[in-house]
PDB file of N, CA and C in Angstrom:
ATOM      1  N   UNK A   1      27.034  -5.475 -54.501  1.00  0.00           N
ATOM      2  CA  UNK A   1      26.811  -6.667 -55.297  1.00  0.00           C
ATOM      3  C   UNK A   1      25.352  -7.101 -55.243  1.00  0.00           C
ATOM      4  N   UNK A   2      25.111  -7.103 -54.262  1.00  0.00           N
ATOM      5  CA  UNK A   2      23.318  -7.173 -53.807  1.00  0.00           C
ATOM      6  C   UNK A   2      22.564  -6.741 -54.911  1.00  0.00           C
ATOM      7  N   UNK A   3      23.023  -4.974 -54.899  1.00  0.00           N
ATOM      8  CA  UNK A   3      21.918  -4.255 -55.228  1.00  0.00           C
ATOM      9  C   UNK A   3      21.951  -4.784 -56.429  1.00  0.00           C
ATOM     10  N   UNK A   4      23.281  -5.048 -57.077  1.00  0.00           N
ATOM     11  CA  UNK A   4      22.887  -5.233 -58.724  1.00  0.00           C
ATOM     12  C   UNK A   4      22.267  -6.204 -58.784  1.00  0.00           C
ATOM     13  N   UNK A   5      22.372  -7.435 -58.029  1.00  0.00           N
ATOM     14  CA  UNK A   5      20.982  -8.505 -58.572  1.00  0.00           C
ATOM     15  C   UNK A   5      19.809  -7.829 -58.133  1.00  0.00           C
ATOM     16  N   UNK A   6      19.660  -6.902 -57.457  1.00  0.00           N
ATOM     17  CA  UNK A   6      18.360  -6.823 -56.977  1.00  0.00           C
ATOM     18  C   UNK A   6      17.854  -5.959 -58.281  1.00  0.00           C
ATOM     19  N   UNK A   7      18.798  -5.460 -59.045  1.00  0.00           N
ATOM     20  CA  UNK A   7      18.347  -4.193 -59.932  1.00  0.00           C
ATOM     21  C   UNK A   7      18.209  -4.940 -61.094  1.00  0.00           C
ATOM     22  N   UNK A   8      18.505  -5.883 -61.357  1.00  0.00           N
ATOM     23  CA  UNK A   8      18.682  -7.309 -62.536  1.00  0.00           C
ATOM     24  C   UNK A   8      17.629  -8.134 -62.647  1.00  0.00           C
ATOM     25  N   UNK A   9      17.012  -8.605 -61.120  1.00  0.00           N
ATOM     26  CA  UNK A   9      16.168  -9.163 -60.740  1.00  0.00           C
ATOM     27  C   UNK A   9      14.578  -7.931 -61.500  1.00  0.00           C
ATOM     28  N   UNK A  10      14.822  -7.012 -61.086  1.00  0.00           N
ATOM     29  CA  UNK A  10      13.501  -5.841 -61.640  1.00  0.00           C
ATOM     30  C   UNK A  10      13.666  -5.814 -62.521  1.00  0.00           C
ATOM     31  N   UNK A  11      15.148  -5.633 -63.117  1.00  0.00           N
ATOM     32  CA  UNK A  11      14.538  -5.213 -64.854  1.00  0.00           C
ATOM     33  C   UNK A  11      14.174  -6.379 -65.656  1.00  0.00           C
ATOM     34  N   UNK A  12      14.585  -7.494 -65.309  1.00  0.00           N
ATOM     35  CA  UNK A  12      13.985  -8.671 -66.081  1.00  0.00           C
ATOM     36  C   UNK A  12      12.347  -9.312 -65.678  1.00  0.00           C
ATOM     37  N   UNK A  13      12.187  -8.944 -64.351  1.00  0.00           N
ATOM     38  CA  UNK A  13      11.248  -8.850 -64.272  1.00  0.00           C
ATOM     39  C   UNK A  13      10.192  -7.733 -65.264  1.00  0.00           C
ATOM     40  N   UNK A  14      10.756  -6.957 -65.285  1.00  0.00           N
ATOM     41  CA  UNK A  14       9.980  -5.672 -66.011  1.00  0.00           C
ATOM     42  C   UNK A  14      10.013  -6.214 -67.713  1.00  0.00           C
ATOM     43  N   UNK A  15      10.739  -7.244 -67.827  1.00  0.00           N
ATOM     44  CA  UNK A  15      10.207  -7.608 -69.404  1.00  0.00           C
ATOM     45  C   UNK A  15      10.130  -8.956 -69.683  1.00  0.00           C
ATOM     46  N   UNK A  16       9.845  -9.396 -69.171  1.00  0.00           N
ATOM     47  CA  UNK A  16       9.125 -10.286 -68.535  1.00  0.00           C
ATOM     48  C   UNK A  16       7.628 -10.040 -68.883  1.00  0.00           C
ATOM     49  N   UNK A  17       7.460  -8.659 -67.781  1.00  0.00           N
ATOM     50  CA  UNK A  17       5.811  -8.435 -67.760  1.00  0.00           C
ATOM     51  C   UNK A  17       5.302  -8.275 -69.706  1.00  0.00           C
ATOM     52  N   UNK A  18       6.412  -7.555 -69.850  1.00  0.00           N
ATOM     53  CA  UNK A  18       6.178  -7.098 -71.917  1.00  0.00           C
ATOM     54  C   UNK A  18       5.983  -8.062 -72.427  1.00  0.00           C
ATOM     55  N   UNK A  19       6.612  -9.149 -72.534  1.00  0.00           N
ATOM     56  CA  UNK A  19       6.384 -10.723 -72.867  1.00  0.00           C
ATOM     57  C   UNK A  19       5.355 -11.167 -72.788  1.00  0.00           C
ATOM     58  N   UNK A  20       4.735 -11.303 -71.832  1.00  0.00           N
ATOM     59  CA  UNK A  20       3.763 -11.973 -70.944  1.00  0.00           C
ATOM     60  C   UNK A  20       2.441 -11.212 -71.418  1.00  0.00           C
ATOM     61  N   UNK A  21       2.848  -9.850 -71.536  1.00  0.00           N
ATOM     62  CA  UNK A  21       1.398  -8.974 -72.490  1.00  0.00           C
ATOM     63  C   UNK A  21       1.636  -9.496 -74.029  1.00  0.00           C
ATOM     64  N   UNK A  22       2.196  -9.311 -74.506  1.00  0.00           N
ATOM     65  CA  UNK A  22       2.151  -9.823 -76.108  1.00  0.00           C
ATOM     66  C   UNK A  22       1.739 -10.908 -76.225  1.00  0.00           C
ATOM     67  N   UNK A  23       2.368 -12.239 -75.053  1.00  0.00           N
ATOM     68  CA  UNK A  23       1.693 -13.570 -75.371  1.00  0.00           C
ATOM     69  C   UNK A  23       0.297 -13.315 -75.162  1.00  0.00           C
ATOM     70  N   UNK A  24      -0.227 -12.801 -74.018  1.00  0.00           N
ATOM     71  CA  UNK A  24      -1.907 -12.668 -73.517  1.00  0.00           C
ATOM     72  C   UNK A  24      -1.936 -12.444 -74.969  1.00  0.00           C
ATOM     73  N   UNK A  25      -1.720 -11.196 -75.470  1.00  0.00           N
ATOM     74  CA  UNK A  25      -2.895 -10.904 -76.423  1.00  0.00           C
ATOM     75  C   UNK A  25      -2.780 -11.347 -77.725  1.00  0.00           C
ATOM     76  N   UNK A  26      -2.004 -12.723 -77.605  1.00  0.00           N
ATOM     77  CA  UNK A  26      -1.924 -13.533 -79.041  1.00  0.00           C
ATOM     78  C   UNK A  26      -3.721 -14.061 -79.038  1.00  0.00           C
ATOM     79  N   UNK A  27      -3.573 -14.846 -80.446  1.00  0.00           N
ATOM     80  CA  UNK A  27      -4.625 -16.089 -80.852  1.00  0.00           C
ATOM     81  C   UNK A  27      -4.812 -16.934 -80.245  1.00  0.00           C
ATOM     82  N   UNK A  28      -3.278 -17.540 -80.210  1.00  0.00           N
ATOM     83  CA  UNK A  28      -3.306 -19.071 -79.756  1.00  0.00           C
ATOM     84  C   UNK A  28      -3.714 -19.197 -77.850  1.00  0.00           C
ATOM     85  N   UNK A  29      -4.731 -20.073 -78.321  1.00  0.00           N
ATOM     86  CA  UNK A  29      -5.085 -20.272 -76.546  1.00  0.00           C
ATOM     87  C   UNK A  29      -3.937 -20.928 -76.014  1.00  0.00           C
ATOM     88  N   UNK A  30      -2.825 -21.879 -76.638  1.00  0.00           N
ATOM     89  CA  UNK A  30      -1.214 -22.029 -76.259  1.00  0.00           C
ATOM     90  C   UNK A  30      -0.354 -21.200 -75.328  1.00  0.00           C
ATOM     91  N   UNK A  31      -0.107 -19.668 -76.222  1.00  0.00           N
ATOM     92  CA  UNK A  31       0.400 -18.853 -76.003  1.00  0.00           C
ATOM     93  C   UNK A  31      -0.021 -18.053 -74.738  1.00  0.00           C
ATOM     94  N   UNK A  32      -1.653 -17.867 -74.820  1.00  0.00           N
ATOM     95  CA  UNK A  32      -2.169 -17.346 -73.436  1.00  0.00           C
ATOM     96  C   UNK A  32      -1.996 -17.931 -72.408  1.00  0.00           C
ATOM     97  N   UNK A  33      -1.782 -18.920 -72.314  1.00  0.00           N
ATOM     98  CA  UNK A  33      -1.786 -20.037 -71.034  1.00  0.00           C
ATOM     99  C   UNK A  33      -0.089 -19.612 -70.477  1.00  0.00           C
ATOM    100  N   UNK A  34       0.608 -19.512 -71.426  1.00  0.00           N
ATOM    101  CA  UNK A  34       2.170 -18.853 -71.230  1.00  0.00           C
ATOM    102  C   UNK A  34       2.512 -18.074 -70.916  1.00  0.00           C
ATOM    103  N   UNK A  35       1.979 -17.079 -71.302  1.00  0.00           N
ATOM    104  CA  UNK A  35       1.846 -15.892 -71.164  1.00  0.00           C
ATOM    105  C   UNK A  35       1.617 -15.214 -69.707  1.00  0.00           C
ATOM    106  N   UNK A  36      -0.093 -15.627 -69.452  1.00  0.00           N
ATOM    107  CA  UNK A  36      -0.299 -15.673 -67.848  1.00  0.00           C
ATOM    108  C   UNK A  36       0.495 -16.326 -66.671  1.00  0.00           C
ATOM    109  N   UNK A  37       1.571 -17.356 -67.186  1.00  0.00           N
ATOM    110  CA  UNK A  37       2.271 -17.655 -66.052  1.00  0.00           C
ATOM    111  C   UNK A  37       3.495 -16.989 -66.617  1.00  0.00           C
ATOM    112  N   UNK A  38       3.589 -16.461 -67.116  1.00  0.00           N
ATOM    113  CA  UNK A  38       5.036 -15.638 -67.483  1.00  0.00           C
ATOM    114  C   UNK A  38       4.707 -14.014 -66.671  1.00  0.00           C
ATOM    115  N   UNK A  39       3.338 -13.986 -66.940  1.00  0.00           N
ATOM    116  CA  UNK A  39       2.799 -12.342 -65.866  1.00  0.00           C
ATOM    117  C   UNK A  39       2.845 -12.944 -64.360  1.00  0.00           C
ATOM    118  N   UNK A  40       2.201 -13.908 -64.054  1.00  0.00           N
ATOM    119  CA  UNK A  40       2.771 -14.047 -62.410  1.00  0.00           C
ATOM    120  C   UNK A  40       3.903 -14.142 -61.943  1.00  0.00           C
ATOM    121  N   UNK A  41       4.894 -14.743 -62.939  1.00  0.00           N
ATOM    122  CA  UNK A  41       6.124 -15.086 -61.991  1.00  0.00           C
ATOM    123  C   UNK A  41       6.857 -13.515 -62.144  1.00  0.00           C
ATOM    124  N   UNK A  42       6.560 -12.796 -63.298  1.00  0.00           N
ATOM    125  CA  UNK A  42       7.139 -11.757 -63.273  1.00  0.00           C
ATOM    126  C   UNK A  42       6.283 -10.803 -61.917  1.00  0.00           C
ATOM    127  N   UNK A  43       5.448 -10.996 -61.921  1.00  0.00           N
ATOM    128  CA  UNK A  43       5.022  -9.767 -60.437  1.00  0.00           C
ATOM    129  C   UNK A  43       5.411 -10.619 -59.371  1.00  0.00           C
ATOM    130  N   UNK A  44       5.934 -11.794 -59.123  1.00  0.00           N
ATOM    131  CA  UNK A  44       6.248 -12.260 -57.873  1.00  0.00           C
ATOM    132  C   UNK A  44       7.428 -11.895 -57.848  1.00  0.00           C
ATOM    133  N   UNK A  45       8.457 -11.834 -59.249  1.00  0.00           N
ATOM    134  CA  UNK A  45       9.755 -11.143 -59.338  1.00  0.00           C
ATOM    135  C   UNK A  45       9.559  -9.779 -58.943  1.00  0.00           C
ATOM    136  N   UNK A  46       8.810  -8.713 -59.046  1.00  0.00           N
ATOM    137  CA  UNK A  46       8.844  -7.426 -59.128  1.00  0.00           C
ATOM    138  C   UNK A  46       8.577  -7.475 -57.738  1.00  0.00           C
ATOM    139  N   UNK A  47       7.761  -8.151 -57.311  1.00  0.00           N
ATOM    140  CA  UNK A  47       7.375  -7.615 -55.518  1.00  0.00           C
ATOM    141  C   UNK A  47       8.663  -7.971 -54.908  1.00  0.00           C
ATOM    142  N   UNK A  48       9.226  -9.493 -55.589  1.00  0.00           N
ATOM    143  CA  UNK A  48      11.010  -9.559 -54.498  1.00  0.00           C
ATOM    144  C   UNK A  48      11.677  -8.451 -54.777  1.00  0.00           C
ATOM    145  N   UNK A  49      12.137  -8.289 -55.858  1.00  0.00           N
ATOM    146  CA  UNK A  49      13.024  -7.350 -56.201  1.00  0.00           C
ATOM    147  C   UNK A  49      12.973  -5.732 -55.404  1.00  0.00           C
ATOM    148  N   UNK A  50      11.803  -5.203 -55.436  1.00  0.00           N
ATOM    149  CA  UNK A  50      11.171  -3.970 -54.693  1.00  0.00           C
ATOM    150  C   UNK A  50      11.554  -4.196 -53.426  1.00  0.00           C
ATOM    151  N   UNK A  51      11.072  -4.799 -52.591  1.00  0.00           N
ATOM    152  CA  UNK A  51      11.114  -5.813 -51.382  1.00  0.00           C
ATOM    153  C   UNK A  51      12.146  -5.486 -50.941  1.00  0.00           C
ATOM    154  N   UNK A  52      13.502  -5.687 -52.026  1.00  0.00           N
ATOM    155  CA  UNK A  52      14.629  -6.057 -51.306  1.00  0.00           C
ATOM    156  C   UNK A  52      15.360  -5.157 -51.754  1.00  0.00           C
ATOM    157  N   UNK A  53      14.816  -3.926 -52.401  1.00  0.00           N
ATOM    158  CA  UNK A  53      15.107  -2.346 -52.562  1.00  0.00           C
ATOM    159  C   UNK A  53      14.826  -1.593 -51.608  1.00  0.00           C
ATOM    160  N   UNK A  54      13.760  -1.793 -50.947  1.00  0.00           N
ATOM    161  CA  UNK A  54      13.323  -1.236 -49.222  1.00  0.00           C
ATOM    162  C   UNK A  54      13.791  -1.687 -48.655  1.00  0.00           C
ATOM    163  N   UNK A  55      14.484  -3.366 -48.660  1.00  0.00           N
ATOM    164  CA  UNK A  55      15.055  -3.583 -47.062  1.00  0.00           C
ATOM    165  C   UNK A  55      16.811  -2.846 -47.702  1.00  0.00           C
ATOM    166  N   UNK A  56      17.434  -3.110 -48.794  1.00  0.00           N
ATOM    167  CA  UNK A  56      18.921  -2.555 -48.683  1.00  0.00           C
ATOM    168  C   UNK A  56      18.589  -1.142 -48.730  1.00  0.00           C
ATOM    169  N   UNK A  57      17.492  -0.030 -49.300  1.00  0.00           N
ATOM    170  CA  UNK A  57      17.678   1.033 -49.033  1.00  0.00           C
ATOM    171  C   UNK A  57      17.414   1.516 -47.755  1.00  0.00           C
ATOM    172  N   UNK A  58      16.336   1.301 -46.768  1.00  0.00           N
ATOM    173  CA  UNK A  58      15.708   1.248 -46.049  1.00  0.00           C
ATOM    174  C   UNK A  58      14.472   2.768 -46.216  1.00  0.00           C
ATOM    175  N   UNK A  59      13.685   2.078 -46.732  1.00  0.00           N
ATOM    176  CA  UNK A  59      13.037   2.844 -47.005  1.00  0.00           C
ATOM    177  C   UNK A  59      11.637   3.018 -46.275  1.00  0.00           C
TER     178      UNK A  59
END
């Protein structure tokens, strides 16, 4: 049960990051400002998620 949030947790993280590039490379200085906090929270998601793929796999 873990793993699947943990595997849920990455892949949304992982588009997330896609999001977060399309907003960057809009016009609107709006959108960039969104964008860049939509890219951090997604790599703070990707480092938990990983994280907690090494501690249940033990890797």
């Amino acid at each position: 049960m873990i793993s699947i949030l943990v595997g849920l947790l990455s892949f949304v993280s992982l588009i997330g990051l896609l999001v977060g590039f399309i907003l960057v490379l809009s016009k609107k200085e709006q959108s960039k400002k969104d964008g860049m906090q939509i890219l951090q929270y997604s790599v703070i998601g990707l480092i938990i998620g990983f994280g907690a793929c090494a501690v249940l796999f033990k890797w």
